[in-house]
Structure formats: C-alpha cells, structure tokens
Protein backbone atom coordinates (compact mmCIF):
# COMPACT_ATOMS: atom_id res chain seq x y z
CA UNK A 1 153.21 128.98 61.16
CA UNK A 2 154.50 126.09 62.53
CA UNK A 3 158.40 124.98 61.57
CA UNK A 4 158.07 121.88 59.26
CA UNK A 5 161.93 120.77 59.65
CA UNK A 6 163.44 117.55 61.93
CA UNK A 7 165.38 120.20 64.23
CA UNK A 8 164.97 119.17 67.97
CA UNK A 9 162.02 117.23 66.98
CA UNK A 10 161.88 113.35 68.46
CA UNK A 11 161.09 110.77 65.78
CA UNK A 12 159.70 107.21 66.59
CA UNK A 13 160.38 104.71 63.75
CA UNK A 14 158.55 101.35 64.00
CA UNK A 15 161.05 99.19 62.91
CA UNK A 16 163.67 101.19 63.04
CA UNK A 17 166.53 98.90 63.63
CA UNK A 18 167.67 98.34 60.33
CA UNK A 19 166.97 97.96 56.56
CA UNK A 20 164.71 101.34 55.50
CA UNK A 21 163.77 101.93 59.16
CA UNK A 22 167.79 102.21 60.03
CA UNK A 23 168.82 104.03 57.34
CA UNK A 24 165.53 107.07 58.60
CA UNK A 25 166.51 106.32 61.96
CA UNK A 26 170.08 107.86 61.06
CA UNK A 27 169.07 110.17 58.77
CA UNK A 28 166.63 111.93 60.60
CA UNK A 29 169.31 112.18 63.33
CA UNK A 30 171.41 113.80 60.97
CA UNK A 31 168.98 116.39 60.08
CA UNK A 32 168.81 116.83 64.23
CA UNK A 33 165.79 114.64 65.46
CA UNK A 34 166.20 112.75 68.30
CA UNK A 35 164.75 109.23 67.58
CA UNK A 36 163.38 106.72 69.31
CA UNK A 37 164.50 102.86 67.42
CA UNK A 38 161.88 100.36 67.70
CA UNK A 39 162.42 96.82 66.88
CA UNK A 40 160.99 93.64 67.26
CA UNK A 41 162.93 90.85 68.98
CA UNK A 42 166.01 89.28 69.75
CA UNK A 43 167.31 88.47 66.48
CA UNK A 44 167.84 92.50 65.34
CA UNK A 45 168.64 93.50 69.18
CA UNK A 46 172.19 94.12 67.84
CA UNK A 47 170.97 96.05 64.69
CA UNK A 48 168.90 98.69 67.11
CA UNK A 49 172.00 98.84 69.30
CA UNK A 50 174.04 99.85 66.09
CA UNK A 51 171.49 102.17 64.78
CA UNK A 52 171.49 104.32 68.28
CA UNK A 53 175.18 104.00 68.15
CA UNK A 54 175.31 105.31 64.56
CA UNK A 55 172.87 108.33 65.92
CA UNK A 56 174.80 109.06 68.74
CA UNK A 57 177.45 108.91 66.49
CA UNK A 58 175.79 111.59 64.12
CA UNK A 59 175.47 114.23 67.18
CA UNK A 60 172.00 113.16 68.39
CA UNK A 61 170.54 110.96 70.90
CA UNK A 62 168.49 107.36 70.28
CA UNK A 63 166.88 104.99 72.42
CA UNK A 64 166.16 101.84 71.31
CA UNK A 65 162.55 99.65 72.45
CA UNK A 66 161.88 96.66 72.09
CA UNK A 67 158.22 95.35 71.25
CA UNK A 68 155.39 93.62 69.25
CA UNK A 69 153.47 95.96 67.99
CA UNK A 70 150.58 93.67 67.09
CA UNK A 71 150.26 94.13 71.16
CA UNK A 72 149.10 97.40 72.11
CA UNK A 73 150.17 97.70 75.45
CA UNK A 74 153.66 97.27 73.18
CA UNK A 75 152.25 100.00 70.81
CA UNK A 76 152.19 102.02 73.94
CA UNK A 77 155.10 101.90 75.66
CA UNK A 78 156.64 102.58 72.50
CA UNK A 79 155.27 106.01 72.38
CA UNK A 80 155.78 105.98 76.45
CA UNK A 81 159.58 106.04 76.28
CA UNK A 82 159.53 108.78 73.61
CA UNK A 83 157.24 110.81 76.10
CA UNK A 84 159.67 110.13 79.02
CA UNK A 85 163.02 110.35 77.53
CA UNK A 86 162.67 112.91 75.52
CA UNK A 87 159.50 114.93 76.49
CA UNK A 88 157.36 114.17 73.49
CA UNK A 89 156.94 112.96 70.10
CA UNK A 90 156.57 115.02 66.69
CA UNK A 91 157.31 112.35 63.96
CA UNK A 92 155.85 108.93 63.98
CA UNK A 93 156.62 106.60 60.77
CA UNK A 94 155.65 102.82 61.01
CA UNK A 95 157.87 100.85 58.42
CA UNK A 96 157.15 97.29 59.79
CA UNK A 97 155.64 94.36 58.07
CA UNK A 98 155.84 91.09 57.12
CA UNK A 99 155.67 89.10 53.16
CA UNK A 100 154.04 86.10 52.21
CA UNK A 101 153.27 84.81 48.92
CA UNK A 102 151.30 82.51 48.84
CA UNK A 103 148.15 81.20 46.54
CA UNK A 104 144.67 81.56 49.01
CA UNK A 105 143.89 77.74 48.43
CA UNK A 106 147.51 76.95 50.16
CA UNK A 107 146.92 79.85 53.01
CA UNK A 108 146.05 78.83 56.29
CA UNK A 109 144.30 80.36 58.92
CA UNK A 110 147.08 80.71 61.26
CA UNK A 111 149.02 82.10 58.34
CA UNK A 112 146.26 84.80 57.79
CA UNK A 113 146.08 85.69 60.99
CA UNK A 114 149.59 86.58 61.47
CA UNK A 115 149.72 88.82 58.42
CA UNK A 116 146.46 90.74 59.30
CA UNK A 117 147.84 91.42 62.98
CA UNK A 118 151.10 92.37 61.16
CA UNK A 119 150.34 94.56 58.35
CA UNK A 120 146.60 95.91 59.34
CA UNK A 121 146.43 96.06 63.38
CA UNK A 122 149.68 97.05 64.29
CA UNK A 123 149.44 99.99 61.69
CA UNK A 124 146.15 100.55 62.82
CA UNK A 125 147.33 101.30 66.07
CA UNK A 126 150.51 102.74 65.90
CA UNK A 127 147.96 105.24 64.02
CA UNK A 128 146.33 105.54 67.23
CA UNK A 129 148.84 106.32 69.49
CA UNK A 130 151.24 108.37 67.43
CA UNK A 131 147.50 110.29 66.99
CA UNK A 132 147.00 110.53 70.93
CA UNK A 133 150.71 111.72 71.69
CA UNK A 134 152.24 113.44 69.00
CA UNK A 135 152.74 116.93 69.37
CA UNK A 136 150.56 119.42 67.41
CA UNK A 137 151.79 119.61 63.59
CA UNK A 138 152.62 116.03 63.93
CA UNK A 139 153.46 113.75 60.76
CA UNK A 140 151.83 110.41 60.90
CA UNK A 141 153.66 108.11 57.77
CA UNK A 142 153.37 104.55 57.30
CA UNK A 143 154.81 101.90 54.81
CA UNK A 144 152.30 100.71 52.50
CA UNK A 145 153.17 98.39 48.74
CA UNK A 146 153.03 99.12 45.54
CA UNK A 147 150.95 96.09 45.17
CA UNK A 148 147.98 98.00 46.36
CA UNK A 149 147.80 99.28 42.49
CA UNK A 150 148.58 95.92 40.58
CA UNK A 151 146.88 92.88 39.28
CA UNK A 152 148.76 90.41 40.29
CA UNK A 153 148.54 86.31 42.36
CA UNK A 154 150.09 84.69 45.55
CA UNK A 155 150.03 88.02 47.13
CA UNK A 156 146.43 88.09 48.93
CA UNK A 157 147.46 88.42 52.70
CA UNK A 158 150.29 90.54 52.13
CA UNK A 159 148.37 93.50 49.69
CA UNK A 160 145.49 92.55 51.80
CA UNK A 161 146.85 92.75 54.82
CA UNK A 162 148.22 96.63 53.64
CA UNK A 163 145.43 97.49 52.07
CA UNK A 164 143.45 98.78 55.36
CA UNK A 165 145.74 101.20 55.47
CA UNK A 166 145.03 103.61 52.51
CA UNK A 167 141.71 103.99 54.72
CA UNK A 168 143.31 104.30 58.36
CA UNK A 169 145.33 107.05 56.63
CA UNK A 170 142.15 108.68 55.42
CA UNK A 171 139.90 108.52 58.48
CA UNK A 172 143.36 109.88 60.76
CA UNK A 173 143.65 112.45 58.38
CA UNK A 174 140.38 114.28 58.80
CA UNK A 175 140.47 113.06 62.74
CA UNK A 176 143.98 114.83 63.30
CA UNK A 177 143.28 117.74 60.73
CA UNK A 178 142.34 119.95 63.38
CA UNK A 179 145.58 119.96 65.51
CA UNK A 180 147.63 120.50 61.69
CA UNK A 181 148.92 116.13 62.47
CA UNK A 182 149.18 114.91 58.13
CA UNK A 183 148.58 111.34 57.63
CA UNK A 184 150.71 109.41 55.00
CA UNK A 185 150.77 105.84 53.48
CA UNK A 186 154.05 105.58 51.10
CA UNK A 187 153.68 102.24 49.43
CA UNK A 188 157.37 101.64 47.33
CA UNK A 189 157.22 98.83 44.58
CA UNK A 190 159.46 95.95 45.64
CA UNK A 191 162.15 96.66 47.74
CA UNK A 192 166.09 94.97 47.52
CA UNK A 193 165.98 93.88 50.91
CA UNK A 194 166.31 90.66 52.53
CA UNK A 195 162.47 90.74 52.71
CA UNK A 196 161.66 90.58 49.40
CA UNK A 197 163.76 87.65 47.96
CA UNK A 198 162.51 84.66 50.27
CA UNK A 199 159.08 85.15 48.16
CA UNK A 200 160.11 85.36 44.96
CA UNK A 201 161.98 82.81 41.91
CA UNK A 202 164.55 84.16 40.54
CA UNK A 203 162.79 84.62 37.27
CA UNK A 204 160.25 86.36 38.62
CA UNK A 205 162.51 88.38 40.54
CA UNK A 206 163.77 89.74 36.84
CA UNK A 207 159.97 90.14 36.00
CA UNK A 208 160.22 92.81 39.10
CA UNK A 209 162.96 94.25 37.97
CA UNK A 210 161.58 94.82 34.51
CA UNK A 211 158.50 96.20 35.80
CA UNK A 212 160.78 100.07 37.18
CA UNK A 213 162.70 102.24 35.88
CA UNK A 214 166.49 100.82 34.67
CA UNK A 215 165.64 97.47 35.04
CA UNK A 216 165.90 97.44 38.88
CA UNK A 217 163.98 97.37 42.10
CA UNK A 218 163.35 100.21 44.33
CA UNK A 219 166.40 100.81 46.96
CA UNK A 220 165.81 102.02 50.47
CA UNK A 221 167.70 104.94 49.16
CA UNK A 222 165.05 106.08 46.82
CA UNK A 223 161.90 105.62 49.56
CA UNK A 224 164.33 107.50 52.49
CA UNK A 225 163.84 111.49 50.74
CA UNK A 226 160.25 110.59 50.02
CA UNK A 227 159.72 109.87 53.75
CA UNK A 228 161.93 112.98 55.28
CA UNK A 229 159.76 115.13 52.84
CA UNK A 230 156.25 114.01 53.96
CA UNK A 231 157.82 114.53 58.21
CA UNK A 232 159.03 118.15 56.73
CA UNK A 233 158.43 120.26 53.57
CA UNK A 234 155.70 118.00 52.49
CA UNK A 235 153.53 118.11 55.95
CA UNK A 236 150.64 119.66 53.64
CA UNK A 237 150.13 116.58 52.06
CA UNK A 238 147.71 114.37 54.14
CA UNK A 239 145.39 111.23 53.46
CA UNK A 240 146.84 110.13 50.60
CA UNK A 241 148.71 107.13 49.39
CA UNK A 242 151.76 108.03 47.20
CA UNK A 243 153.55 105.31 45.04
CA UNK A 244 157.21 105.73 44.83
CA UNK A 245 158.05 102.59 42.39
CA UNK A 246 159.93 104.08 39.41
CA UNK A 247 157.00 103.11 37.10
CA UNK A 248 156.19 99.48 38.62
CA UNK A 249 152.55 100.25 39.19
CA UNK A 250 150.33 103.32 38.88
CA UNK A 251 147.34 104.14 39.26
C-alpha cells in the first residue's frame, strides 16, 4: 500500500501565498513536502516570496509561480514548474477565490462573469491538470463555502460560483479512482480573513459569528488539519464535500 504521509512528496497550493494557502504552504513543508506557492499578481508577490522563505526556512524547498488561473495555459505552467523543479506532483489543493455580495437585481454581467471564471473554471481546471500530472495516489482538495448548505441573500455569484464544484469533485473522483487520486471539496463557514469583511456590516458580521461554535468565525487554523488530513491519513475519503464550520451550516 501506498504511503499516505507529506514526506518527500511536492505539494502545489493555488493560492498559496498567504492567508490559508500560506499557512498549508508552510505547514506541509514542515511535515517534509516540497511545495510549489502559487499566487496571483503583483500585489501578494512579496507574500509568495515570504512563504518560500518561511519553507526554506522550515528545511524544505518552495518555488513560487505566478499566474491567473482562470487562464489555462496559467493552470498549466503551474503544474509545469512542479514537474520540472521537482520531478512531479503528489498533492494538489486549490484555495483561491474571490467574494461578492451582492443582491442579483444589482449584479452585472461583467460582475458575473468574473466570479464564475474565478470560483467555477479555474477550479474546474486546476481539477484537470492536477488530474493529468499528479502522481498515482494523488490528493486532489479544493476550497469550497459553507454557504453551499444555507439559505441565505446577496450571495448568488459567490455560492454559485462554488457550487460547480461539489460536482467536479464527484465526476474526478470516479475518473481518478482507478490510479487511487481522492477528490475533496472542504467548504469552511466564514473565514476571519481580510476576504470576508469587505462584504459584510458589522452587524451582520456578529450574525456570523453567532451562527459557530463560541460565538466566532472559523480561523485558518481550524480548516489547516482538516486539509493535511484529506492529502494524508484521510486519502480514503473521495467525492465528497465536508463542512468544517463549527455548527454554521449543516446539512
């Protein structure tokens, strides 16, 4: 049987600059992956150069790549350098996307556009390639939301934008069952990142909050473990969407 651990595997994380992508980026280089830091423009060029610092740092090695992954000649060469730096890939987790709340008779088309490219064909295929290069026993994982289980406004282009993906994750997993690849969706309830405020009142921030566990929302800390165990000890799970929220939705 194959070994399910991060030892001397390479890891690509979509978005791996900073926020929850940094903080896998350096963990998984802790537990001994070599990782290859994707991110997505000028603005977190500095992040990604910190992040392979901080896994060079930890006794590994990091690359970092540049790209738009709503491109797929991008998508590519993403999964390219892993190939030629480091000989292959074995862990590919896609953590990027983008927020908008907004009510559908304010949304334009340019507006939905962007978040379908975004949230549905750049996870579609970074599914793709990390399903044409990964090594055998591969883990496929993607960020999903937690608003995939509630009833909620304002959020149609964002939860519909992620929602393709409980059904990529599906259809991979049967594709890639034969060469022992698991497909994951992780969809956390609403993260304490700089993401999530620019949407939100403060009141209805609180209404978040009161929605999990203690009164607070979910921390990249407690969506980090979740993630390492679905790329290790977990690889037996496949095609399913799990919900790590602390109670915000379930379903």
């Amino acid at each position: 049987m194959a070994e399910h651990t991060l030892r001397d595997k390479v890891a690509v994380i979509g978005g791996g600059a900073k926020n929850l992508g940094g903080l896998l980026s350096t963990s998984f280089a802790a537990a001994g992956a070599k990782v290859v830091v994707h991110y997505h423009g000028d603005s977190t060029a500095n992040d990604a150069e910190k992040t392979v610092r901080a896994v060079q740092d930890a006794g590994s090695q990091a690359v970092a790549v540049q790209g738009d992954l709503t491109r797929v000649a991008d998508v590519r060469r993403l999964f390219d350098t892993a190939v030629d730096t480091f000989g292959g890939a074995d862990v590919a987790v896609n953590t990027t996307g983008m927020v908008l709340r907004k009510p559908i008779l304010e949304t334009s088309e340019e507006e939905y556009d962007t978040m379908f490219a975004i949230n549905a064909k750049a996870a579609y295929f970074f599914i793709q390639e990390a399903g044409r290069r990964l090594n055998d026993h591969g883990k496929i994982i993607s960020l999903g939301t937690s608003l995939l289980a509630a009833f909620t406004d304002g959020y149609s282009t964002y939860a519909g934008g992620k929602a393709p993906l409980e059904h990529f994750t599906r259809a991979a997993a049967k594709e890639f069952a034969d060469r022992g690849i698991s497909v994951t969706t992780v969809a956390p309830g609403p993260m304490d990142t700089p993401f999530f405020y620019p949407q939100e009142t403060p009141e209805r921030v609180e209404f978040h909050k009161s929605q999990g566990m203690g009164n607070q929302l979910t921390q990249i800390e407690d969506i980090e473990p979740v993630i390492r165990f679905l790329a290790t000890g977990g690889w037996w799970i496949t095609g399913q969407t799990i919900f790590p929220n602390g109670g915000y939705t379930t379903r």
